[in-house]
PDB file of N, CA and C in Angstrom:
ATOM      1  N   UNK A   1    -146.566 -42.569  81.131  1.00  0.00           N
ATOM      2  CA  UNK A   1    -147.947 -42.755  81.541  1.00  0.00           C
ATOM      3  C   UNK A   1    -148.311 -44.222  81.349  1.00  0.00           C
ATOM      4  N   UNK A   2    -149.027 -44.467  82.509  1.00  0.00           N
ATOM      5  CA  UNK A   2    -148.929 -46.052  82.412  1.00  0.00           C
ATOM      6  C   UNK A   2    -150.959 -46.229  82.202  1.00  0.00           C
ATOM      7  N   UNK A   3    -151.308 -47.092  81.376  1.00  0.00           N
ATOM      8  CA  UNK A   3    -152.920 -47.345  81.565  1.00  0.00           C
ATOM      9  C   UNK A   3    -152.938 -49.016  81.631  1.00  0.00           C
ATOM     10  N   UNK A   4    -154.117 -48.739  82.480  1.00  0.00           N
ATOM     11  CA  UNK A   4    -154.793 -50.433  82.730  1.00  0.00           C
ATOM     12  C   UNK A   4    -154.989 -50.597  81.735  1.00  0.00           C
ATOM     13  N   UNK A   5    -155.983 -51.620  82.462  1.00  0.00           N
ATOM     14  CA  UNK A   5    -156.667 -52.867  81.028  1.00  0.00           C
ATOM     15  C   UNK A   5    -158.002 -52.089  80.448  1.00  0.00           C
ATOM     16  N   UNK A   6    -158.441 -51.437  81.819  1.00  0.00           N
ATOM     17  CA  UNK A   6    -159.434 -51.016  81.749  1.00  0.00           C
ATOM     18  C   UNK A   6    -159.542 -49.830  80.916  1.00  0.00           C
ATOM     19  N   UNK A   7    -158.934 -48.875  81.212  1.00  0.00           N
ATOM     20  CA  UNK A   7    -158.548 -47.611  80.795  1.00  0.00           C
ATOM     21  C   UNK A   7    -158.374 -47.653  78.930  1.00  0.00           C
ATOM     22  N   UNK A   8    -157.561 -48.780  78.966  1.00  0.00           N
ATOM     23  CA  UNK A   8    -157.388 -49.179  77.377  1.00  0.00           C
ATOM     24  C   UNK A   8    -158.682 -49.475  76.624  1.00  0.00           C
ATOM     25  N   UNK A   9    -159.019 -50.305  77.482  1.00  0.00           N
ATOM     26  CA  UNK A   9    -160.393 -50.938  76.661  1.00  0.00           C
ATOM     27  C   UNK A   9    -161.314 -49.531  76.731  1.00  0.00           C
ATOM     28  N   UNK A  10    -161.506 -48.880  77.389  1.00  0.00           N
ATOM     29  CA  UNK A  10    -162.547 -47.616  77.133  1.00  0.00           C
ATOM     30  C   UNK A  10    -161.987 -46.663  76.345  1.00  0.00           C
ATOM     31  N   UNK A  11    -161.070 -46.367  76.017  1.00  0.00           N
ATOM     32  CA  UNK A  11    -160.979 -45.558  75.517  1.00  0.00           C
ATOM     33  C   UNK A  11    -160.749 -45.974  74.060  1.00  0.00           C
ATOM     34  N   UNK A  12    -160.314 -47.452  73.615  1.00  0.00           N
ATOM     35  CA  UNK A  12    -160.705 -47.904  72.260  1.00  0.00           C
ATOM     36  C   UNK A  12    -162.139 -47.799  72.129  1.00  0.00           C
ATOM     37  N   UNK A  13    -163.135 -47.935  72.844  1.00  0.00           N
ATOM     38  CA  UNK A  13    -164.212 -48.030  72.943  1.00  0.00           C
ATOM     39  C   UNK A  13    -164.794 -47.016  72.402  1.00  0.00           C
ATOM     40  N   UNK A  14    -164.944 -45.914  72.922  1.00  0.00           N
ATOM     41  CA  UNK A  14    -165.209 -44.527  72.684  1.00  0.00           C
ATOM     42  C   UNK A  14    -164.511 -44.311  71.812  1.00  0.00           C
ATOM     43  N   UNK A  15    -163.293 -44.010  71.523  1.00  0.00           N
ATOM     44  CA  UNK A  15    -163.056 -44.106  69.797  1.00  0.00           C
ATOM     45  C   UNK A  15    -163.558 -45.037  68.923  1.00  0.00           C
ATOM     46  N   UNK A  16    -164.239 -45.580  68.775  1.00  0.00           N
ATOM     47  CA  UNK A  16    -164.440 -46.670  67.513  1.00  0.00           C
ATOM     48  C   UNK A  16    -165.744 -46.067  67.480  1.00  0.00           C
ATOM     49  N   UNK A  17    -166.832 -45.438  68.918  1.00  0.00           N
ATOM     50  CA  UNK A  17    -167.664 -45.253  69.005  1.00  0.00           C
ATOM     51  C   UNK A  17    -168.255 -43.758  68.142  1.00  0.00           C
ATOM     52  N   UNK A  18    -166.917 -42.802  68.427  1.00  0.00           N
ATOM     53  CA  UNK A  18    -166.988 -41.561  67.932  1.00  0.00           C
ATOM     54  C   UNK A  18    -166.853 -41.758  66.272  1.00  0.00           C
ATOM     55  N   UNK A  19    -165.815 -42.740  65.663  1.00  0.00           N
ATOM     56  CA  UNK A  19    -165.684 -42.927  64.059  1.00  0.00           C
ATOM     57  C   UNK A  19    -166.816 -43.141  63.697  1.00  0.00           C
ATOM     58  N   UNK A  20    -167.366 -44.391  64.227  1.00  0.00           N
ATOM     59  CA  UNK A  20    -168.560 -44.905  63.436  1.00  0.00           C
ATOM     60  C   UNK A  20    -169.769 -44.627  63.305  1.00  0.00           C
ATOM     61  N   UNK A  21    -169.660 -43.008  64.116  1.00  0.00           N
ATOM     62  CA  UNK A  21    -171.159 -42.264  64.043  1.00  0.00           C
ATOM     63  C   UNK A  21    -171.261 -41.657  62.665  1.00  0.00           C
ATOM     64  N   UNK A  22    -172.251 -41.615  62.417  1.00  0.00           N
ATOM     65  CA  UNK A  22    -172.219 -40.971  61.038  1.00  0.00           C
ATOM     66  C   UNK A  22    -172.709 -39.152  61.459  1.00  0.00           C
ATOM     67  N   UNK A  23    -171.915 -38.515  60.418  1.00  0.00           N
ATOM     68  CA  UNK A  23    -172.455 -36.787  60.800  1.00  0.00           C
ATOM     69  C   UNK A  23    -173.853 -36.226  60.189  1.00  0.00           C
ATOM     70  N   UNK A  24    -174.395 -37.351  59.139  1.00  0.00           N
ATOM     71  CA  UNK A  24    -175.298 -37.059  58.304  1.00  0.00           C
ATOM     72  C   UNK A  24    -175.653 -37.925  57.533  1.00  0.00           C
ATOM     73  N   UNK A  25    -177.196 -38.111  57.307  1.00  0.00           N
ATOM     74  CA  UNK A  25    -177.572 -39.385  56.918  1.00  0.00           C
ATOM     75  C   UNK A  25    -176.980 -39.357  55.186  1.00  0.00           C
ATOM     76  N   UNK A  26    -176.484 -40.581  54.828  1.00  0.00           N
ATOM     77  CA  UNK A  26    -175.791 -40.788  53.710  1.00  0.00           C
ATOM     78  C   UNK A  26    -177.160 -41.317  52.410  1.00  0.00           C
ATOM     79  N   UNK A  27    -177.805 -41.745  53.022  1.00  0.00           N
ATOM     80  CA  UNK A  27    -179.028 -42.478  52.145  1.00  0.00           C
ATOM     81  C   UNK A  27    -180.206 -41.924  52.193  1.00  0.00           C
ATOM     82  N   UNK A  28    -181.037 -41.698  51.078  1.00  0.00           N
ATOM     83  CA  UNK A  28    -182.497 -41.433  51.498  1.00  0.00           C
ATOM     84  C   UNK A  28    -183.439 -42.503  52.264  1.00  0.00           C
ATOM     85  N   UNK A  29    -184.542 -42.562  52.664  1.00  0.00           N
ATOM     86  CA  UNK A  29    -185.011 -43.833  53.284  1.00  0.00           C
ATOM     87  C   UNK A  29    -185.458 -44.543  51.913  1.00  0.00           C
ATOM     88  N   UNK A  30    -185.510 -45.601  52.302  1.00  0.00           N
ATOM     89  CA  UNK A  30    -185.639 -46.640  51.164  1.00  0.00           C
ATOM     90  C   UNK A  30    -186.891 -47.095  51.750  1.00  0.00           C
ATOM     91  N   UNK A  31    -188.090 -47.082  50.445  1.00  0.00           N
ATOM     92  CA  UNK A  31    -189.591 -47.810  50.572  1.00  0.00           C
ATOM     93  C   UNK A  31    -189.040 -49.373  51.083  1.00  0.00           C
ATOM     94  N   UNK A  32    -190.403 -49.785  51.794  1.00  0.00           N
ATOM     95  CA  UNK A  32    -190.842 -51.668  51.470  1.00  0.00           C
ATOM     96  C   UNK A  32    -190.461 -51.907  50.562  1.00  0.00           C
ATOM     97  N   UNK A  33    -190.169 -53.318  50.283  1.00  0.00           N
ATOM     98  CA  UNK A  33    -190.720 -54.124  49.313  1.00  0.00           C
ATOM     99  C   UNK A  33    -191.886 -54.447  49.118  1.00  0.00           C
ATOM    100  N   UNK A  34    -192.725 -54.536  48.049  1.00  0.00           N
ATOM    101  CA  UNK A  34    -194.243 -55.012  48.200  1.00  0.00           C
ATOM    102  C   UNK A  34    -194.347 -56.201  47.523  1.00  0.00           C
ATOM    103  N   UNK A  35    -194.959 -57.148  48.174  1.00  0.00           N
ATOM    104  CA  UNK A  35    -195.125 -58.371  47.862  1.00  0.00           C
ATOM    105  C   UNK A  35    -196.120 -58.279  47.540  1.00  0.00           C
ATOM    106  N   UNK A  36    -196.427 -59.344  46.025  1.00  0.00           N
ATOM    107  CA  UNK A  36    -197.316 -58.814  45.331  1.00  0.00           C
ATOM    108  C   UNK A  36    -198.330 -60.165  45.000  1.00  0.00           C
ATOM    109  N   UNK A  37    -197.613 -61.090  45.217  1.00  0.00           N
ATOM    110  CA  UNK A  37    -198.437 -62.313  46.043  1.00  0.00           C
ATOM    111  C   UNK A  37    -197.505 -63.479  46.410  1.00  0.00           C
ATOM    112  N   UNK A  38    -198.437 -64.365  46.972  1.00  0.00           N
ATOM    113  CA  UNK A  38    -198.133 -65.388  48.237  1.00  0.00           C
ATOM    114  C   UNK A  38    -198.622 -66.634  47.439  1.00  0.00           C
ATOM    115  N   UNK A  39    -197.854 -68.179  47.704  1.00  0.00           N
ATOM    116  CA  UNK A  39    -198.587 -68.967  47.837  1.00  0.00           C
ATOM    117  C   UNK A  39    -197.815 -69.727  48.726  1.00  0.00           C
ATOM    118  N   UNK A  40    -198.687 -70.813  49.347  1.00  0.00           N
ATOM    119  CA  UNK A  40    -198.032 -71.758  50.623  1.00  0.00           C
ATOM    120  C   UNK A  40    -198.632 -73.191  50.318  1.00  0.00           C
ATOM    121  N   UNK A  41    -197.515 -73.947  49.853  1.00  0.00           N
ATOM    122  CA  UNK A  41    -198.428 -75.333  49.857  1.00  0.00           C
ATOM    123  C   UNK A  41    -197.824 -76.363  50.692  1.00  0.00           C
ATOM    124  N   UNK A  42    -198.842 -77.073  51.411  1.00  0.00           N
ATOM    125  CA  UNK A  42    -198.241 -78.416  52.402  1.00  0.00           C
ATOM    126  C   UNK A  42    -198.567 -79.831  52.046  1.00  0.00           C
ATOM    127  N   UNK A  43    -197.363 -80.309  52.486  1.00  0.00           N
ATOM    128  CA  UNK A  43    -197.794 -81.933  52.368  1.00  0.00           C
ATOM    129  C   UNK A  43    -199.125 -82.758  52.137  1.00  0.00           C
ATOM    130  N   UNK A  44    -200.036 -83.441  51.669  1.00  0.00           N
ATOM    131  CA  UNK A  44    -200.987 -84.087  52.115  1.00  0.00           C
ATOM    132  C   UNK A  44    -200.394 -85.470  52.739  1.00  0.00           C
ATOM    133  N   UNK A  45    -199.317 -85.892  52.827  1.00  0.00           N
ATOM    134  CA  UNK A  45    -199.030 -86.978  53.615  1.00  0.00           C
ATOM    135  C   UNK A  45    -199.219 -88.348  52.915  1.00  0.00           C
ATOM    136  N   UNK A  46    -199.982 -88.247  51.495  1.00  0.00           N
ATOM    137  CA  UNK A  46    -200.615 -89.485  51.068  1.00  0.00           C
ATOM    138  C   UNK A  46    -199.145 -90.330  50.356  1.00  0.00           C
ATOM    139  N   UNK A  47    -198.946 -91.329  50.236  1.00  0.00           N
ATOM    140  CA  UNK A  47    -197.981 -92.214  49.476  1.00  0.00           C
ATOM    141  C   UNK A  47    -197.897 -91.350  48.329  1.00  0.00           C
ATOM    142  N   UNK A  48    -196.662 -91.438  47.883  1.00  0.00           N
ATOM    143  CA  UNK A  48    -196.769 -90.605  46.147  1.00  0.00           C
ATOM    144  C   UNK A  48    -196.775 -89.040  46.187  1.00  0.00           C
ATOM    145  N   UNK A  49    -197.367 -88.100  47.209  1.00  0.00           N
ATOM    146  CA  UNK A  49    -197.138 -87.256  46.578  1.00  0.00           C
ATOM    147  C   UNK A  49    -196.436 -85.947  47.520  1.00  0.00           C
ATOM    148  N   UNK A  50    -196.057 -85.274  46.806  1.00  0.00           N
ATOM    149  CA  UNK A  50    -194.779 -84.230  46.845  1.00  0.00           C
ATOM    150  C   UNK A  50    -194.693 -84.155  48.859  1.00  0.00           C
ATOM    151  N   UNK A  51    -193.121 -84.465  48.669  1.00  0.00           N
ATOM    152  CA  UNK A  51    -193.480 -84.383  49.884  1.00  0.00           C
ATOM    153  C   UNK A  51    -192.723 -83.410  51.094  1.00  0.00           C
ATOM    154  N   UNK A  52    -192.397 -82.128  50.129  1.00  0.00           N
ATOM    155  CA  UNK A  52    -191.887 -80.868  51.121  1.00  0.00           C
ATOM    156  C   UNK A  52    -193.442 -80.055  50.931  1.00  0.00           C
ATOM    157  N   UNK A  53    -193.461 -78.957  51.849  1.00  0.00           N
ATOM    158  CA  UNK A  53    -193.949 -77.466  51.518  1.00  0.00           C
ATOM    159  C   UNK A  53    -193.486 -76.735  50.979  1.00  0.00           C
ATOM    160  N   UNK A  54    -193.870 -75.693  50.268  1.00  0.00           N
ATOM    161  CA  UNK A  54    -192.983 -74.792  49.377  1.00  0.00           C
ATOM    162  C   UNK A  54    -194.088 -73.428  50.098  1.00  0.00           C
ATOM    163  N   UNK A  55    -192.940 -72.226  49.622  1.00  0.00           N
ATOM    164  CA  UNK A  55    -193.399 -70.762  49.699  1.00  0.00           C
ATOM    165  C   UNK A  55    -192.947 -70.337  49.254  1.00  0.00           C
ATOM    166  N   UNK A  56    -193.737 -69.332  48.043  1.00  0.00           N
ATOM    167  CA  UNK A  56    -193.373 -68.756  46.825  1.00  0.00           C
ATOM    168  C   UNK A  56    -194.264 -67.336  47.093  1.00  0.00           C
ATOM    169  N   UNK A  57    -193.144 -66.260  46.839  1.00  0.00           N
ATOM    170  CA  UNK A  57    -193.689 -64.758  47.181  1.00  0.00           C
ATOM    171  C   UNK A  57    -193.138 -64.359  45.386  1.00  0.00           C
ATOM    172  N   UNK A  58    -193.854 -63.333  44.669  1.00  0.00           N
ATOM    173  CA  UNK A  58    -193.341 -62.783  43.788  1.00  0.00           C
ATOM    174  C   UNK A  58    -193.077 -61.369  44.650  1.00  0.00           C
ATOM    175  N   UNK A  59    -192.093 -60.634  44.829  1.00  0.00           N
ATOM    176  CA  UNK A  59    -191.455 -59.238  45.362  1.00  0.00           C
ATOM    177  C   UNK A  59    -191.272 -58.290  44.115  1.00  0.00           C
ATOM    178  N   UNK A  60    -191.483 -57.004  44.517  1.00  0.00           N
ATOM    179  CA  UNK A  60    -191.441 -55.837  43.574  1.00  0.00           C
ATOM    180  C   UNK A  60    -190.772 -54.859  44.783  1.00  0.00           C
ATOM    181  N   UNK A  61    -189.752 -54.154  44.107  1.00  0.00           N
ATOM    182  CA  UNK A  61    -188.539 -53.085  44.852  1.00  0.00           C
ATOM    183  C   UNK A  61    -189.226 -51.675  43.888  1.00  0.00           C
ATOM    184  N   UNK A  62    -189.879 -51.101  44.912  1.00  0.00           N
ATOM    185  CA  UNK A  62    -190.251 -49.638  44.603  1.00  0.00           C
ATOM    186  C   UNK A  62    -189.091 -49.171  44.613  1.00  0.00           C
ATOM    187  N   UNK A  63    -187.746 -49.340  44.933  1.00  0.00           N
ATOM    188  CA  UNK A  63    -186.256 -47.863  45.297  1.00  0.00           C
ATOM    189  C   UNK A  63    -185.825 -48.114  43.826  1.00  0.00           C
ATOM    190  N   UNK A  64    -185.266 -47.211  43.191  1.00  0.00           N
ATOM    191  CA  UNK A  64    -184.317 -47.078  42.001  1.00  0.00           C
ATOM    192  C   UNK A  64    -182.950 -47.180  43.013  1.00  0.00           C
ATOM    193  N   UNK A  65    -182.108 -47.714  42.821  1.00  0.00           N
ATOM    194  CA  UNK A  65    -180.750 -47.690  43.423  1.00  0.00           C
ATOM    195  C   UNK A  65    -179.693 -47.578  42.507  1.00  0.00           C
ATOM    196  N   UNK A  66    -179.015 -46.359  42.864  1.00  0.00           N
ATOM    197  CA  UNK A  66    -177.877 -46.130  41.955  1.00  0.00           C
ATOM    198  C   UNK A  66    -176.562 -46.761  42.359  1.00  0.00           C
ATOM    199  N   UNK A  67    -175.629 -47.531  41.807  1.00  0.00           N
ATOM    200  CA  UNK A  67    -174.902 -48.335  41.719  1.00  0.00           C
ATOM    201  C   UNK A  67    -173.327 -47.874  41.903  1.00  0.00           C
ATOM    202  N   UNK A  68    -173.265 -46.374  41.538  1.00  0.00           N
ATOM    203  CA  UNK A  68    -172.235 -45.540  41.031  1.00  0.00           C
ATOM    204  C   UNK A  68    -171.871 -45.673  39.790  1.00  0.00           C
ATOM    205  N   UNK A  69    -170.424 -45.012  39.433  1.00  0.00           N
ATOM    206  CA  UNK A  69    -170.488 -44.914  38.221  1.00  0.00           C
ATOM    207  C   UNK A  69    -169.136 -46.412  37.523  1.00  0.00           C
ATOM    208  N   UNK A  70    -169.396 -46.484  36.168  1.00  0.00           N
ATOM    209  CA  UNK A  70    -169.196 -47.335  35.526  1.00  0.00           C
ATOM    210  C   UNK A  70    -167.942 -46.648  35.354  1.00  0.00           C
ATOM    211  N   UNK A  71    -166.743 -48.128  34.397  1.00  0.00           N
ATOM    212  CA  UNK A  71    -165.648 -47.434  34.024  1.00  0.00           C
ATOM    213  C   UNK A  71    -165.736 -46.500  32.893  1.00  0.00           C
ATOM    214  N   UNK A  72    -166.895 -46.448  32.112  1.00  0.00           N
ATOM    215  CA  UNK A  72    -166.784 -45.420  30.897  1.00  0.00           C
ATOM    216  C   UNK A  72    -167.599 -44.364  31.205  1.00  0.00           C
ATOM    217  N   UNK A  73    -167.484 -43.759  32.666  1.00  0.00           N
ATOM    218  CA  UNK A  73    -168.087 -42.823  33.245  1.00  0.00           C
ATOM    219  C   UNK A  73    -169.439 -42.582  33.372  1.00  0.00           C
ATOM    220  N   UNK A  74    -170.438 -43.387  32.631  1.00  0.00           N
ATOM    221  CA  UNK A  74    -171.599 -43.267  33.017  1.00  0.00           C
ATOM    222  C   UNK A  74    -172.250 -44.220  34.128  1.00  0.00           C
ATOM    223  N   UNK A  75    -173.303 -43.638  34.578  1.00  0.00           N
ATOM    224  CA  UNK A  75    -174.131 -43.823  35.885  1.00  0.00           C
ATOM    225  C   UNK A  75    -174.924 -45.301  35.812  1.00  0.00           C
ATOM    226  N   UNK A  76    -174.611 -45.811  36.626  1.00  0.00           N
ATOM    227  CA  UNK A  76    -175.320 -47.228  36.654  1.00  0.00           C
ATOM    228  C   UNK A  76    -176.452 -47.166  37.828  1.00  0.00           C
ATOM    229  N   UNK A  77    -177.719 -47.651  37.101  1.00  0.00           N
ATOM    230  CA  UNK A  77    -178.675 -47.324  38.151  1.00  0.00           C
ATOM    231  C   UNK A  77    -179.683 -48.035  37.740  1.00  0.00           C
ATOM    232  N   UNK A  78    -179.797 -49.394  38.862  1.00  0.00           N
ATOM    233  CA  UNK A  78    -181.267 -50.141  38.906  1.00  0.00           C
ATOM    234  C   UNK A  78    -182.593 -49.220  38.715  1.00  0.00           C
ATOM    235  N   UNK A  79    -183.536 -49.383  37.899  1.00  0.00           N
ATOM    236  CA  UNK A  79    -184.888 -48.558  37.837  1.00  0.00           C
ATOM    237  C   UNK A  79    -185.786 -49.294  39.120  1.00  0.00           C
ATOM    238  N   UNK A  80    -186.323 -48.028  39.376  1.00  0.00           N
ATOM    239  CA  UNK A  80    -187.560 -48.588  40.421  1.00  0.00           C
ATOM    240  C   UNK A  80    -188.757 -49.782  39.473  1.00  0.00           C
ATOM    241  N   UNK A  81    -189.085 -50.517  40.366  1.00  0.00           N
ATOM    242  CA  UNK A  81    -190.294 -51.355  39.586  1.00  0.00           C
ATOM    243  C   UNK A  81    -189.246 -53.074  39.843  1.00  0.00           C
ATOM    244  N   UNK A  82    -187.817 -52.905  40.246  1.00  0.00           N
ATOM    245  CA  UNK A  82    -187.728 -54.267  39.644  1.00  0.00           C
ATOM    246  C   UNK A  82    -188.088 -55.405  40.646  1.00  0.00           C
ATOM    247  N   UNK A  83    -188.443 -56.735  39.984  1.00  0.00           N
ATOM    248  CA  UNK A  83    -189.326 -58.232  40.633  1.00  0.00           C
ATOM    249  C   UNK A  83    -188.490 -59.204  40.404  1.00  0.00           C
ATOM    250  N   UNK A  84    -188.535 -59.697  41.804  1.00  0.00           N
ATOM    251  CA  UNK A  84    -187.837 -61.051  41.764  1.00  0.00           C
ATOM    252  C   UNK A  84    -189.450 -61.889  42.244  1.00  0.00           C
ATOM    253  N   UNK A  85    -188.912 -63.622  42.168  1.00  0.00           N
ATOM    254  CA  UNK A  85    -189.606 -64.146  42.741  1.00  0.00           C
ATOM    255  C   UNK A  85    -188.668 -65.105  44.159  1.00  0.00           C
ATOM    256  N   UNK A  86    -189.159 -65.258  45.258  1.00  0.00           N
ATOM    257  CA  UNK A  86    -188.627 -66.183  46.333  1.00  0.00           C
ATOM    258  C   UNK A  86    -189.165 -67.457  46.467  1.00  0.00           C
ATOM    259  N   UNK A  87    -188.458 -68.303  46.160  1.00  0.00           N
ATOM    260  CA  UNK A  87    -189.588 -69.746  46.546  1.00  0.00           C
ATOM    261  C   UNK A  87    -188.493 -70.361  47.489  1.00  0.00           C
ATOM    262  N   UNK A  88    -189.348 -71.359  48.362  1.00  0.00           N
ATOM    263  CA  UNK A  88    -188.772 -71.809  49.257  1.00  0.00           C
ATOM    264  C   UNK A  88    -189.224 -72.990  49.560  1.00  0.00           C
ATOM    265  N   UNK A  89    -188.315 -74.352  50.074  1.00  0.00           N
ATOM    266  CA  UNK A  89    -189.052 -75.565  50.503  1.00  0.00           C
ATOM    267  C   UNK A  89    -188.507 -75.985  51.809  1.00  0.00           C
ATOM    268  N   UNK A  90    -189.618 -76.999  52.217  1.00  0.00           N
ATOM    269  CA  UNK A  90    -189.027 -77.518  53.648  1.00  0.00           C
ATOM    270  C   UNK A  90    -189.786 -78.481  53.641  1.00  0.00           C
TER     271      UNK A  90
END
């Protein structure tokens, strides 16, 4: 049995397509993040002073995420509640 180019390429296609379906959702839905405040500061342009913008969010992760398990068999698992902060310049 001889196949094209074509023939090949579809039918890798459709297989990769059929693996990578999932049969059942693996995850619960995962909340937002809630940002819990903002600040944005810009240039004033004057000689001397600072002279990027910055943006600074403090973030809070409502999901507990479990990690799996550890080598001494117990369960590793981020608690819901945890905060980072993001700052950023330009």
């Amino acid at each position: 049995m001889q196949f094209t180019t074509t023939s090949a390429i579809t039918l890798i296609a459709f297989a990769s397509s059929v693996a990578a379906s999932p049969l059942e959702a693996r995850h619960d839905a995962l909340e937002d993040w809630q940002v819990t405040d903002l600040a944005v500061s810009v240039p004033m342009g004057r000689p001397g002073s600072y002279p990027w913008g910055t943006l600074k969010a403090n973030i809070t992760d409502p999901n507990a995420i479990n990690l799996g398990t550890s080598s001494d068999g117990s369960q590793m698992i981020v608690p819901a509640g945890s905060k980072g902060v993001v700052s950023f310049a330009w």
